[in-house]
Structures are given as structure tokens and as C-alpha cells.
N, C-alpha and C. Protein backbone atom coordinates (compact mmCIF):
# COMPACT_ATOMS: atom_id res chain seq x y z
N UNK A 1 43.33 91.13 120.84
CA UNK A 1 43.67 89.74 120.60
C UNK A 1 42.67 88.84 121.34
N UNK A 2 42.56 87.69 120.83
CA UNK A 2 41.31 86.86 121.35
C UNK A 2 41.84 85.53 121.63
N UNK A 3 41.87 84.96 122.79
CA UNK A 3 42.56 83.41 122.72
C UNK A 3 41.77 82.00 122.25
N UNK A 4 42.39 81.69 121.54
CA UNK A 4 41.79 80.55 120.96
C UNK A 4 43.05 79.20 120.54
N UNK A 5 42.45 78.23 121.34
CA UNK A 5 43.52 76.89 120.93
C UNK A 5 44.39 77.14 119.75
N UNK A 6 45.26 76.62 119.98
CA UNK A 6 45.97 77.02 118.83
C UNK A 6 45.62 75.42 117.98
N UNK A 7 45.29 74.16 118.12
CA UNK A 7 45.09 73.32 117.58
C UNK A 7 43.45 73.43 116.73
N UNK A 8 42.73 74.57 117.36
CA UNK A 8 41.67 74.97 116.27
C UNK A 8 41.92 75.95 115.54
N UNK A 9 43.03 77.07 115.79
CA UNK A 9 43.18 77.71 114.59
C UNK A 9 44.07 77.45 113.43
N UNK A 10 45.04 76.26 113.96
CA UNK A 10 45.46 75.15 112.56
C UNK A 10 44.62 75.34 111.81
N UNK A 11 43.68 74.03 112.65
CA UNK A 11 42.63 73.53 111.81
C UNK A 11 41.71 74.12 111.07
N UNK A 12 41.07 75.58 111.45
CA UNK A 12 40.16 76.83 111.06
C UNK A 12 41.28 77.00 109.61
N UNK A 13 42.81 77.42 109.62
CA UNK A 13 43.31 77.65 108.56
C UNK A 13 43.44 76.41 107.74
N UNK A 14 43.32 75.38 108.24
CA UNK A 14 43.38 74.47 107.00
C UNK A 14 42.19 73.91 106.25
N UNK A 15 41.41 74.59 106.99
CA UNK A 15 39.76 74.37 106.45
C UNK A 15 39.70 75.39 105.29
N UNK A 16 39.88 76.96 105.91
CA UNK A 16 39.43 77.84 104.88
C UNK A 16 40.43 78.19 104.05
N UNK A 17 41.88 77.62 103.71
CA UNK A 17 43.29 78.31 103.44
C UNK A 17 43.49 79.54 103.39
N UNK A 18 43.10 79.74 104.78
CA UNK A 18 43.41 81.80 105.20
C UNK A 18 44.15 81.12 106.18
N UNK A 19 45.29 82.45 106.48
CA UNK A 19 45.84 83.00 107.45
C UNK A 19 45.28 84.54 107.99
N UNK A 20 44.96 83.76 109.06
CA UNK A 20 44.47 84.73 110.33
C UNK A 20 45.13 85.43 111.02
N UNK A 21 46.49 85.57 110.83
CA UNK A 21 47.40 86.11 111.22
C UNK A 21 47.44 85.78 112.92
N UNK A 22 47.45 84.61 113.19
CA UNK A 22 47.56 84.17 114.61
C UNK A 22 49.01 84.20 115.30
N UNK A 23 49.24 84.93 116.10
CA UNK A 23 50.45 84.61 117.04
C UNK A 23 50.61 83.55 118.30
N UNK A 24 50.54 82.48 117.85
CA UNK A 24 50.93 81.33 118.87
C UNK A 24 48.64 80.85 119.32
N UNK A 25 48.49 81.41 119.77
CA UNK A 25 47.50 81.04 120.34
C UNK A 25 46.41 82.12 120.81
N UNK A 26 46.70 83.21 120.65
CA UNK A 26 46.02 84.47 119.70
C UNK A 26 45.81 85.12 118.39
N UNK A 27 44.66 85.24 118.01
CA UNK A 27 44.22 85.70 117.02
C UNK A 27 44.07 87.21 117.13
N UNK A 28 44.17 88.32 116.30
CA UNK A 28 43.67 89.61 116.35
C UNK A 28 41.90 89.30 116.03
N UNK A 29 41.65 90.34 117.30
CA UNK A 29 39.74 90.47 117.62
C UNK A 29 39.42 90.69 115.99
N UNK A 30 40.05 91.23 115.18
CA UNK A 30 39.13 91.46 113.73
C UNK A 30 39.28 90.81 112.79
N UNK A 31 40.17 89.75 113.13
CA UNK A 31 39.87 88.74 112.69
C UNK A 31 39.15 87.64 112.73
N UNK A 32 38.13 87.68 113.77
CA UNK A 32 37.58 86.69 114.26
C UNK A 32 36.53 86.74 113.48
N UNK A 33 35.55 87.75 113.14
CA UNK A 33 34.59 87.77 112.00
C UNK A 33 35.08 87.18 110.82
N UNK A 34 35.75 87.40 110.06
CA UNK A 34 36.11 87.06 108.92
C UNK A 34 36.60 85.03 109.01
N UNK A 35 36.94 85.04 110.21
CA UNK A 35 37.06 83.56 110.67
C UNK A 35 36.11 82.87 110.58
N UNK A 36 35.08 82.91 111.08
CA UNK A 36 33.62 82.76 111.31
C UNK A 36 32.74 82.95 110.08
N UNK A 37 33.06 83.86 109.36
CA UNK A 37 32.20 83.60 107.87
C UNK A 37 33.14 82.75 107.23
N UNK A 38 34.39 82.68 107.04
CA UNK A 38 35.16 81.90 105.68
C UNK A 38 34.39 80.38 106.36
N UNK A 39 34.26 80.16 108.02
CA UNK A 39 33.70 78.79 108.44
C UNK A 39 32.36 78.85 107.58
N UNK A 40 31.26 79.10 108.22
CA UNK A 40 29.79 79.56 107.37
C UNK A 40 30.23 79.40 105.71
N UNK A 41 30.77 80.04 105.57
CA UNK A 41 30.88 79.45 104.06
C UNK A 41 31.53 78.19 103.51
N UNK A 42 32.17 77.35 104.18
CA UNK A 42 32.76 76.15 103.90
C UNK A 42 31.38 75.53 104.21
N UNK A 43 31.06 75.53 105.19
CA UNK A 43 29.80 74.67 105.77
C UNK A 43 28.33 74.80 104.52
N UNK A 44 28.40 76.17 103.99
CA UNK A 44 27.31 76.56 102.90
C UNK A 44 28.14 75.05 101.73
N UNK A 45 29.49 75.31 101.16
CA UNK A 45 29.53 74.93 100.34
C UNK A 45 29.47 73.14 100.47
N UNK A 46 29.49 72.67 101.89
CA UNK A 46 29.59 71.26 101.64
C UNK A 46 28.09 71.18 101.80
N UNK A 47 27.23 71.52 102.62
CA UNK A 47 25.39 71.50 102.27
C UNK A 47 25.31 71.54 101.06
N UNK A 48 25.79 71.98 100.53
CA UNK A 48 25.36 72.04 98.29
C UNK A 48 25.64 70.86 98.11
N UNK A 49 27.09 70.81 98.53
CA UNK A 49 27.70 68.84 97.88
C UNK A 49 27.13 67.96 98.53
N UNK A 50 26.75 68.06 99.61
CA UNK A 50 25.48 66.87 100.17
C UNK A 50 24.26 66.88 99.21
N UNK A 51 23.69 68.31 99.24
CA UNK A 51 22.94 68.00 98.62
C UNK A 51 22.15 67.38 97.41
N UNK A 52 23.38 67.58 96.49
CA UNK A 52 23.27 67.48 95.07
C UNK A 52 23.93 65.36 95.21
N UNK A 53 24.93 65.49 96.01
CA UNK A 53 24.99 63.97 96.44
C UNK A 53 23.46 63.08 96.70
N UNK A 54 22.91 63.58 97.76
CA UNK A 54 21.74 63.03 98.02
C UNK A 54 20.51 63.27 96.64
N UNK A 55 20.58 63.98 95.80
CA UNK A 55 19.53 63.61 94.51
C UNK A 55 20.08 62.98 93.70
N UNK A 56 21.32 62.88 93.56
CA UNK A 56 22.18 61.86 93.11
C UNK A 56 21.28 60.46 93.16
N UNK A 57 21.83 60.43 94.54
CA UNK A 57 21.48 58.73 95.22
C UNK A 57 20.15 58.98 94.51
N UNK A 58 19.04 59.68 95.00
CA UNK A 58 17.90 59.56 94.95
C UNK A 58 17.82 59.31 93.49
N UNK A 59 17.95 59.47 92.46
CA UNK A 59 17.59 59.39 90.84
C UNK A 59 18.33 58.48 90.67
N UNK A 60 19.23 58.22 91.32
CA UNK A 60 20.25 56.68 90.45
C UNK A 60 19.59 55.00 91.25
N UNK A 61 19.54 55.48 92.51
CA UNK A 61 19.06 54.12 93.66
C UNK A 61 17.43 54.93 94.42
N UNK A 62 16.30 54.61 92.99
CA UNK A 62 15.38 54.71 93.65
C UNK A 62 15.05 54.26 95.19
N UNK A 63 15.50 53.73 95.93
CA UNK A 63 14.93 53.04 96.91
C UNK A 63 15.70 53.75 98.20
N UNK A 64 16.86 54.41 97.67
CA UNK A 64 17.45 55.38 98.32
C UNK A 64 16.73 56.33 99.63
């Protein structure tokens, strides 16, 4: 088991909608990988939506 706030592993589950199977304010250790990529991958998928946001701007508000 690994201790971690329990007000970031809310938040970690309401980011990735996994349950981590946390007891109060421990997590199981093998879960912590799989924590850590579902993060990495939220973070991959909003860099895309920035991105494609920002050529957005750029092709609609040349001056952007």
C-alpha cells in the first residue's frame, strides 16, 4: 500500500474515471503505475485538444 492524500486520489479518480481501489488514504503499490499512465494519458489527450484548438485560432484569427 502506498499513502497518498486522499483529496488527490478523488481527484486522480475523477480525472481518469478509474477506481484505484483506494482504502481511505492508501492505494495498493500496483496500482500506482496504472495511476500514473491513465494521468499521462489524459494529459496526451488534452495536448491534442490544445493543439488542434491552437490551429484553429491560427487559420480562423490570422493574427493569432
Amino acid at each position: 500500500m502506498v499513502t497518498i492524500d486522499e483529496k488527490i486520489i478523488k481527484k486522480v479518480e475523477e480525472i481518469t474515471i478509474t477506481d484505484y481501489e483506494a482504502k481511505g488514504n492508501q492505494v495498493p503499490a500496483e496500482n500506482i503505475e496504472p495511476m500514473i499512465e491513465d494521468l499521462l494519458y489524459e494529459i496526451e489527450k488534452l495536448q491534442e485538444r490544445y493543439n488542434e484548438l491552437d490551429e484553429y485560432l491560427k487559420e480562423e484569427y490570422n493574427d493569432y
